[in-house]
Protein backbone atom coordinates (compact mmCIF):
# COMPACT_ATOMS: atom_id res chain seq x y z
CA UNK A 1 0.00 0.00 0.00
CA UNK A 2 2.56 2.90 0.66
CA UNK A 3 4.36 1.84 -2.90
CA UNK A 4 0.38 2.56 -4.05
CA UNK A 5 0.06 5.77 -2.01
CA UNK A 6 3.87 6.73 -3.03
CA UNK A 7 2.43 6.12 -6.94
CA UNK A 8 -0.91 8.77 -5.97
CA UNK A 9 1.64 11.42 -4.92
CA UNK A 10 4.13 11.43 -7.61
CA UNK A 11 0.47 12.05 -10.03
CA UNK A 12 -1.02 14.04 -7.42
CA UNK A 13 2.54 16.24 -7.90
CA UNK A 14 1.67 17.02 -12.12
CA UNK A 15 -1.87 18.07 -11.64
CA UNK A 16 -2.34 21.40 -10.36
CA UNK A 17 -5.66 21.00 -8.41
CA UNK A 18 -3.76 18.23 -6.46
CA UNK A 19 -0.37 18.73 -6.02
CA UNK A 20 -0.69 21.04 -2.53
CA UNK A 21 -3.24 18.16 -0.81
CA UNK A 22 -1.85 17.18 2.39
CA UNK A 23 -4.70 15.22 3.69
CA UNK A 24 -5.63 11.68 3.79
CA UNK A 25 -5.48 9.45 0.49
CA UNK A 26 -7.99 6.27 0.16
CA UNK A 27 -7.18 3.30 -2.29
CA UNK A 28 -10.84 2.49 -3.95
CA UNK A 29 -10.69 -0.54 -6.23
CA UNK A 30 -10.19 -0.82 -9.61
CA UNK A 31 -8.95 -4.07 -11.64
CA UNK A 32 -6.50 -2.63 -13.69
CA UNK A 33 -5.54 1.10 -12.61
CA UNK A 34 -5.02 2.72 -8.95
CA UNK A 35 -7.80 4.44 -7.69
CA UNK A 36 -7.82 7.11 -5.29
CA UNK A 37 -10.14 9.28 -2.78
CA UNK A 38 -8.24 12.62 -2.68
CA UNK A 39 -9.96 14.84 -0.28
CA UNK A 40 -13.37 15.79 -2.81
CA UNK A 41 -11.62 14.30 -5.64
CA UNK A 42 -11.43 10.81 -7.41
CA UNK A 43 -7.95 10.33 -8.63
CA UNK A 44 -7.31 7.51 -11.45
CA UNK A 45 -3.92 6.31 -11.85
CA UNK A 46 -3.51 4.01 -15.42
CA UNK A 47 -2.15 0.78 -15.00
CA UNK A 48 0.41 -1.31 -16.46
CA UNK A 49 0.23 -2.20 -19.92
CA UNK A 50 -3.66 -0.68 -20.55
CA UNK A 51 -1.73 1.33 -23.09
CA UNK A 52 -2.15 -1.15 -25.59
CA UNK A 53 -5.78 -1.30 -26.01
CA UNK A 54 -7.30 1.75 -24.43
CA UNK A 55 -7.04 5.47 -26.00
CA UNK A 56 -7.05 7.46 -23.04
CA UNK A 57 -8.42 10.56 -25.51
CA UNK A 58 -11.48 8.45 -26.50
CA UNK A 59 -11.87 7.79 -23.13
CA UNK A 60 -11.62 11.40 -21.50
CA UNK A 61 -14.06 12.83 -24.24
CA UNK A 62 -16.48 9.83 -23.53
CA UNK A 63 -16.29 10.55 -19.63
CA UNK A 64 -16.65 14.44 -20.38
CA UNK A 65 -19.91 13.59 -22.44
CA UNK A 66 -21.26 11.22 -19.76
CA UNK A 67 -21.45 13.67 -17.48
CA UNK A 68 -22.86 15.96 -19.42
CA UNK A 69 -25.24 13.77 -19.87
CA UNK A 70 -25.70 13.66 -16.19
CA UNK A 71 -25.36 9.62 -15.83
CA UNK A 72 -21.34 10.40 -14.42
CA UNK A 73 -19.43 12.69 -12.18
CA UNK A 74 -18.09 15.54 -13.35
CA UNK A 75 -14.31 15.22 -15.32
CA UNK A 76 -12.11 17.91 -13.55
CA UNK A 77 -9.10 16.63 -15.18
CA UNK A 78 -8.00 14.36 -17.60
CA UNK A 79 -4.49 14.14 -19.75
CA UNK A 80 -4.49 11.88 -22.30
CA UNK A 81 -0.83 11.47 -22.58
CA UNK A 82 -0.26 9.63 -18.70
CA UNK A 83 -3.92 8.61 -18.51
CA UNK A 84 -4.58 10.72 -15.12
CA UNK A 85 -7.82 11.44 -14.59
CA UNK A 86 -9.75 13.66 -11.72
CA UNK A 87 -13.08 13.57 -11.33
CA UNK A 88 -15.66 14.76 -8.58
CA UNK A 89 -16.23 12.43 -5.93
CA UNK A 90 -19.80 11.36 -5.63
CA UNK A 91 -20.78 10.90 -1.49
CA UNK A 92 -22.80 8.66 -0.26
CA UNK A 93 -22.99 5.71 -2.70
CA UNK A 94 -22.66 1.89 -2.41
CA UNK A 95 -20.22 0.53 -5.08
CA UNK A 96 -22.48 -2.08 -6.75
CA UNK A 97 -21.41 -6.09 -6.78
CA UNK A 98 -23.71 -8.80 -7.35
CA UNK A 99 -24.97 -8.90 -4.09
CA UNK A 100 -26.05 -5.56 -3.89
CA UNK A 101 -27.98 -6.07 -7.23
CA UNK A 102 -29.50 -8.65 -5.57
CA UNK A 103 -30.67 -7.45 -1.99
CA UNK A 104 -31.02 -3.20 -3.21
CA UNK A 105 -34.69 -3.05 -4.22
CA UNK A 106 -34.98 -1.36 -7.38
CA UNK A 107 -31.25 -1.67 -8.27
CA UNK A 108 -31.79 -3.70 -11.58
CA UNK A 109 -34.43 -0.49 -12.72
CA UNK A 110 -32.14 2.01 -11.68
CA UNK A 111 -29.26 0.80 -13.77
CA UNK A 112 -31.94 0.58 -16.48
CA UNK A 113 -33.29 4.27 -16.74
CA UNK A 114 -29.28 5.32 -16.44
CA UNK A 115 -28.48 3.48 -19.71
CA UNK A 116 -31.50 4.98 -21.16
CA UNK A 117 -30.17 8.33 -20.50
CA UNK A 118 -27.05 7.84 -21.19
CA UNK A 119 -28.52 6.15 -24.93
CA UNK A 120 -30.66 8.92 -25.38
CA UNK A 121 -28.68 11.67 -24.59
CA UNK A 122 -27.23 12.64 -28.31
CA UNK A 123 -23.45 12.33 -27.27
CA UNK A 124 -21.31 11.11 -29.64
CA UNK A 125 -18.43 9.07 -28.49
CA UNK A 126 -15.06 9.14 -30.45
CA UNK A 127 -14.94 5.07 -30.34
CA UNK A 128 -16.77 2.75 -32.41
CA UNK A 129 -17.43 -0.38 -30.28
CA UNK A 130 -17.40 -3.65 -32.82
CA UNK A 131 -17.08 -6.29 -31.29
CA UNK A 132 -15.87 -9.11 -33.99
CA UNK A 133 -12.98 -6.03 -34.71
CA UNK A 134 -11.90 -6.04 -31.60
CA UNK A 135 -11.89 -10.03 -30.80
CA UNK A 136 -9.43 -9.62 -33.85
CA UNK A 137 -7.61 -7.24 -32.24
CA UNK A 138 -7.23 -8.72 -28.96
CA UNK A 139 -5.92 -11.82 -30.50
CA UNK A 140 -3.35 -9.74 -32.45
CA UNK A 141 -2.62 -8.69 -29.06
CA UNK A 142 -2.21 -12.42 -27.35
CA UNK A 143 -0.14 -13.24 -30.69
CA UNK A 144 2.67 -11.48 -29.62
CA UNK A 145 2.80 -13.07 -25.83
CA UNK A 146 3.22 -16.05 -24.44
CA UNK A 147 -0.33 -16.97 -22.99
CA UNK A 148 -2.57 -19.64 -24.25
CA UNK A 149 -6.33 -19.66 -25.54
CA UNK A 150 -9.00 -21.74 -23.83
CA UNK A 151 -9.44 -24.93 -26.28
CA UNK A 152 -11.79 -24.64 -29.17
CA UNK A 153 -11.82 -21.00 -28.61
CA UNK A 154 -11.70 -20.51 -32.39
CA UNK A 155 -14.17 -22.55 -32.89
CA UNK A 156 -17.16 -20.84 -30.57
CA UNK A 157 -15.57 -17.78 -32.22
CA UNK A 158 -16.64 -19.53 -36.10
CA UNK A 159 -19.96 -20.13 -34.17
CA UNK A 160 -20.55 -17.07 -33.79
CA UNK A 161 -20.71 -15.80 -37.31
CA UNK A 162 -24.77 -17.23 -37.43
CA UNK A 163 -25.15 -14.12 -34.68
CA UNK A 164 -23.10 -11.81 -36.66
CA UNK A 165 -25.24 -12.69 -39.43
CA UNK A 166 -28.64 -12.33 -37.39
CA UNK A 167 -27.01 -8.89 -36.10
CA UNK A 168 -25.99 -7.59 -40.04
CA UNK A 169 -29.90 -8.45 -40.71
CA UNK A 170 -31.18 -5.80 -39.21
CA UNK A 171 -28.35 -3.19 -37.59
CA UNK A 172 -29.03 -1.30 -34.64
CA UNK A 173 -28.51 2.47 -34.64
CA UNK A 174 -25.39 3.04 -32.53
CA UNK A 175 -25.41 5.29 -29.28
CA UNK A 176 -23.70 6.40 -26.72
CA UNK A 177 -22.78 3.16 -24.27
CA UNK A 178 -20.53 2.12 -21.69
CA UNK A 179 -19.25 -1.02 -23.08
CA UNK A 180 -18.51 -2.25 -20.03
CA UNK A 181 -20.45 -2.31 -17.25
CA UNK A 182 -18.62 -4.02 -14.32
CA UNK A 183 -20.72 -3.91 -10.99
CA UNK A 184 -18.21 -2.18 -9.72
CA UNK A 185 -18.79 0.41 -12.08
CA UNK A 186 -22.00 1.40 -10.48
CA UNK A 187 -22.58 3.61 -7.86
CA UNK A 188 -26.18 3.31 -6.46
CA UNK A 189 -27.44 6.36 -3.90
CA UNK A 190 -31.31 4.14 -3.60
CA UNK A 191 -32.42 7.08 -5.80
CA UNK A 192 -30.59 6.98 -8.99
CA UNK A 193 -27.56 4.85 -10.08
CA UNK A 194 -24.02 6.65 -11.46
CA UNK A 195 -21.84 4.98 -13.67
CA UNK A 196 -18.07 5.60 -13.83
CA UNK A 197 -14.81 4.36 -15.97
CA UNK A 198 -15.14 4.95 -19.88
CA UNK A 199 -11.96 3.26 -20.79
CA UNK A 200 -14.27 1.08 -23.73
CA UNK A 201 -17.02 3.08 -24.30
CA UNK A 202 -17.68 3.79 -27.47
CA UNK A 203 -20.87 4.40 -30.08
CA UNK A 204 -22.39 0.73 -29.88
CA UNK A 205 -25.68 -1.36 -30.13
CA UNK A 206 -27.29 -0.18 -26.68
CA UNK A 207 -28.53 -3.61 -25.70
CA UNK A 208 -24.75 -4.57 -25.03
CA UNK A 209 -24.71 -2.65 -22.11
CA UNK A 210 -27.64 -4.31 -20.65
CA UNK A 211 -26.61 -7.75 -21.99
CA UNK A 212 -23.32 -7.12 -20.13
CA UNK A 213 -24.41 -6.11 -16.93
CA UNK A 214 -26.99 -8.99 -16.80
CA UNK A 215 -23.54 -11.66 -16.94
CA UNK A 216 -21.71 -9.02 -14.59
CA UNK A 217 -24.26 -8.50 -12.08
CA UNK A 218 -25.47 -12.19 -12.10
CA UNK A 219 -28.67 -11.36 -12.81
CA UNK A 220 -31.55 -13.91 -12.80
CA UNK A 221 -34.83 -13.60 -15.31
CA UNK A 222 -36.61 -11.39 -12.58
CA UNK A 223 -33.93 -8.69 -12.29
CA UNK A 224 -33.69 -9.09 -16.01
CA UNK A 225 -36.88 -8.29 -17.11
CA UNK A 226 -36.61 -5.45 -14.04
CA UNK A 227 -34.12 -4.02 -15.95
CA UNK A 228 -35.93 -3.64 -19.08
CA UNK A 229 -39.23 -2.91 -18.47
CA UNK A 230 -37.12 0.12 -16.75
CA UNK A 231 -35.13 0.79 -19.81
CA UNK A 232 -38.04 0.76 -22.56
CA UNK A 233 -40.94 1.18 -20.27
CA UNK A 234 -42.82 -1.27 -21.28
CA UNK A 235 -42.33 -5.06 -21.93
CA UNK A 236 -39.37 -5.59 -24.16
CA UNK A 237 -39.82 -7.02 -28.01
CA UNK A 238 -38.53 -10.84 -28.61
CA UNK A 239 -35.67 -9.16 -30.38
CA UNK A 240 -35.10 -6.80 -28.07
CA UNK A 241 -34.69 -9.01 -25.25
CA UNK A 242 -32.54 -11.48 -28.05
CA UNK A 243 -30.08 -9.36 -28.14
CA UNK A 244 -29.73 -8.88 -24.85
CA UNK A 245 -29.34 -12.80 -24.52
CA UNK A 246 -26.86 -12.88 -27.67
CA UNK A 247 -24.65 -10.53 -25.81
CA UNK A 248 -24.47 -11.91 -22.86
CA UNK A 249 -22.37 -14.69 -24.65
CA UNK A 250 -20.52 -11.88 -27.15
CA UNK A 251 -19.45 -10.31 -23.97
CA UNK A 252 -17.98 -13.51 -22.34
CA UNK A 253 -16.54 -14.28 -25.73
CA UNK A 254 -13.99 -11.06 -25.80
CA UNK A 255 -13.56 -10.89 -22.08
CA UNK A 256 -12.53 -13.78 -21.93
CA UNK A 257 -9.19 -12.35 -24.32
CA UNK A 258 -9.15 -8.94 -22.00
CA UNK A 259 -8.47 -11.31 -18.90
CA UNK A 260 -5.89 -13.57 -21.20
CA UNK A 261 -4.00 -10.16 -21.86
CA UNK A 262 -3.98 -9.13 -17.85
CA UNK A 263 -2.61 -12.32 -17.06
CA UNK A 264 -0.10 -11.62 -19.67
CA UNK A 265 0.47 -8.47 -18.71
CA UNK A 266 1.22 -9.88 -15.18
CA UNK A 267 -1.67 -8.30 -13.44
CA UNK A 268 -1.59 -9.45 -9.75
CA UNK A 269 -5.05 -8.01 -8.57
CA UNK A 270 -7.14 -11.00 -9.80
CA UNK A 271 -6.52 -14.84 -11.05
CA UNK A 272 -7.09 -14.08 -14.94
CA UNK A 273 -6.26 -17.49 -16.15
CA UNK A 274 -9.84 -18.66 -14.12
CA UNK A 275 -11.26 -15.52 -14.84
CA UNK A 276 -10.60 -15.93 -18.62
CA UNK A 277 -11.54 -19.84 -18.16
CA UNK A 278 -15.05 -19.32 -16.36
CA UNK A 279 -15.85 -16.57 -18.82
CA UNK A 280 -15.07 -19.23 -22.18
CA UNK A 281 -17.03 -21.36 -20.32
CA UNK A 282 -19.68 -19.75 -19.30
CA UNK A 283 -19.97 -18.24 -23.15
CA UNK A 284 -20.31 -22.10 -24.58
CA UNK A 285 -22.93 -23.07 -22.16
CA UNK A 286 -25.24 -20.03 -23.16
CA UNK A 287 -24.59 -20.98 -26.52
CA UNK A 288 -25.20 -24.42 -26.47
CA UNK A 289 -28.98 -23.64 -24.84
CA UNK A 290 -31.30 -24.53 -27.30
CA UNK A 291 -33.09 -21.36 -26.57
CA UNK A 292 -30.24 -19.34 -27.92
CA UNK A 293 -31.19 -20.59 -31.24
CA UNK A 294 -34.22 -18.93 -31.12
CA UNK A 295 -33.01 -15.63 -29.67
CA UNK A 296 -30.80 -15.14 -32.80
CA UNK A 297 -33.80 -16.22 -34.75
CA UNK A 298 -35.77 -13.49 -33.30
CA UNK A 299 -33.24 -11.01 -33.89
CA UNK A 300 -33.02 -11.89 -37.81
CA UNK A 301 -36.83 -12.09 -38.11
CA UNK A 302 -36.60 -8.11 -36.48
């Protein structure tokens, strides 16, 4: 921890709204940068390696537009060269998890209505989210180190061109969206729900984000169809919710490569090679479901 708190005060020093704070300095969590309370301030520290697959200037415009849109704290400071970032620090909040989901009534809704907002809010993110792209690009990534793919992850990826197909059949508009909505990327006050980190947003189909959070936040059908009855208000169309299905196992499928590069990247805050395992895993078992068949038939027929 004081080689951490060291790290905060050498960035604290280069940003001129922090480098006088004398008071006390709180490590928040974070899976792959250093995050800070400073005082009123969130400080975000880049970590090793996320160089090579996140644009920090995508990123800072993305976080700038989010909170314009009023679904994230304010950006106070962000250089795109090192990657620091300051933002306001949001009081009272629970940082969500799976649990919380679970035992906060109305959690599921909330995060609903704040990717509606954020969706609807006109921004336009730098990024263009495409997921088969950047499964290519990942793997051009792991090409170069010495980490191994699940087995038959090539295959599940050639499976997956009957929902690229189903997608190509009828294209969603792209928005605004997160791209990855971690648990811990929520911050719930009971009244509305924040989201934070924009290192992947990018313009996207908007039921990824809610496809997403469904595998991160372990949701069940009840907080499922809590979520989108929030988000459309009203009951969701068969394709509608088919997407959401089909990307809960398009999410798994290029996470699983994000946690193969951490471990590569020697990443000690998590155990990436099970992380990157359970999340293969997890992807062929949706897949196999003979009801995901008729999810990407839903989403062809529109």
């Amino acid at each position: 921890m004081t080689d951490e708190l060291t790290e905060a005060r050498n960035a604290m020093a280069t940003i001129p709204m922090l480098k006088g704070y004398a008071g006390p300095i709180e490590r928040l969590g974070g899976l792959t940068n250093l995050v800070y309370r400073v005082g009123d301030h969130c400080l975000r520290v880049p970590g090793k390696g996320t160089e090579e697959y996140i644009d920090r200037g995508n990123e800072a415009v993305a976080a700038k537009e989010a909170a314009r849109a009023g679904v994230s704290p304010e950006v106070l400071y962000a250089d795109a060269d090192s990657g620091l970032m300051v933002t306001r620090f949001i009081d009272n909040t629970q940082t969500m998890t799976p649990e919380a989901f679970r035992s906060r009534t109305g959690a599921p809704a909330r995060a609903g209505r704040a990717f509606r907002k954020l969706h609807t809010s006109g921004a336009e993110f730098p990024f263009h989210f495409e997921l088969f792209q950047m499964i290519d690009e990942y793997l051009g990534i792991l090409s170069t180190k010495d980490v191994a793919l699940p087995d038959g992850y090539h295959d599940v990826v050639a499976e997956a061109e009957t929902v690229r197909a189903a997608l190509a059949a009828h294209p969603a508009e792209p928005a605004p969206c997160h791209c990855d909505p971690l648990c811990e990327n929520f911050l719930d006050t009971d009244e509305r729900m924040w989201i934070v980190d924009w290192e992947y947003s990018g313009m996207n189909d908007p039921m990824w984000d809610l496809g997403d959070l469904s595998v991160e936040g372990e949701f069940n059908a009840v907080q499922d169809e809590e979520m989108m009855t929030a988000y459309f208000d009203r009951n969701a169309t068969a394709s509608e919710h088919g997407r959401v299905v089909i990307y809960k196992a398009m999410c798994d499928l290029l996470w699983t490569l994000w946690g193969l590069i951490q471990l590569a990247n020697e990443n000690p805050v998590d155990d990436f090679r099970a992380y990157a395992d359970g999340r293969f895993a997890r992807c062929k078992k949706l897949m196999a479901d003979p009801a995901f068949a008729g999810h990407v038939a839903a989403i062809k027929a529109g």
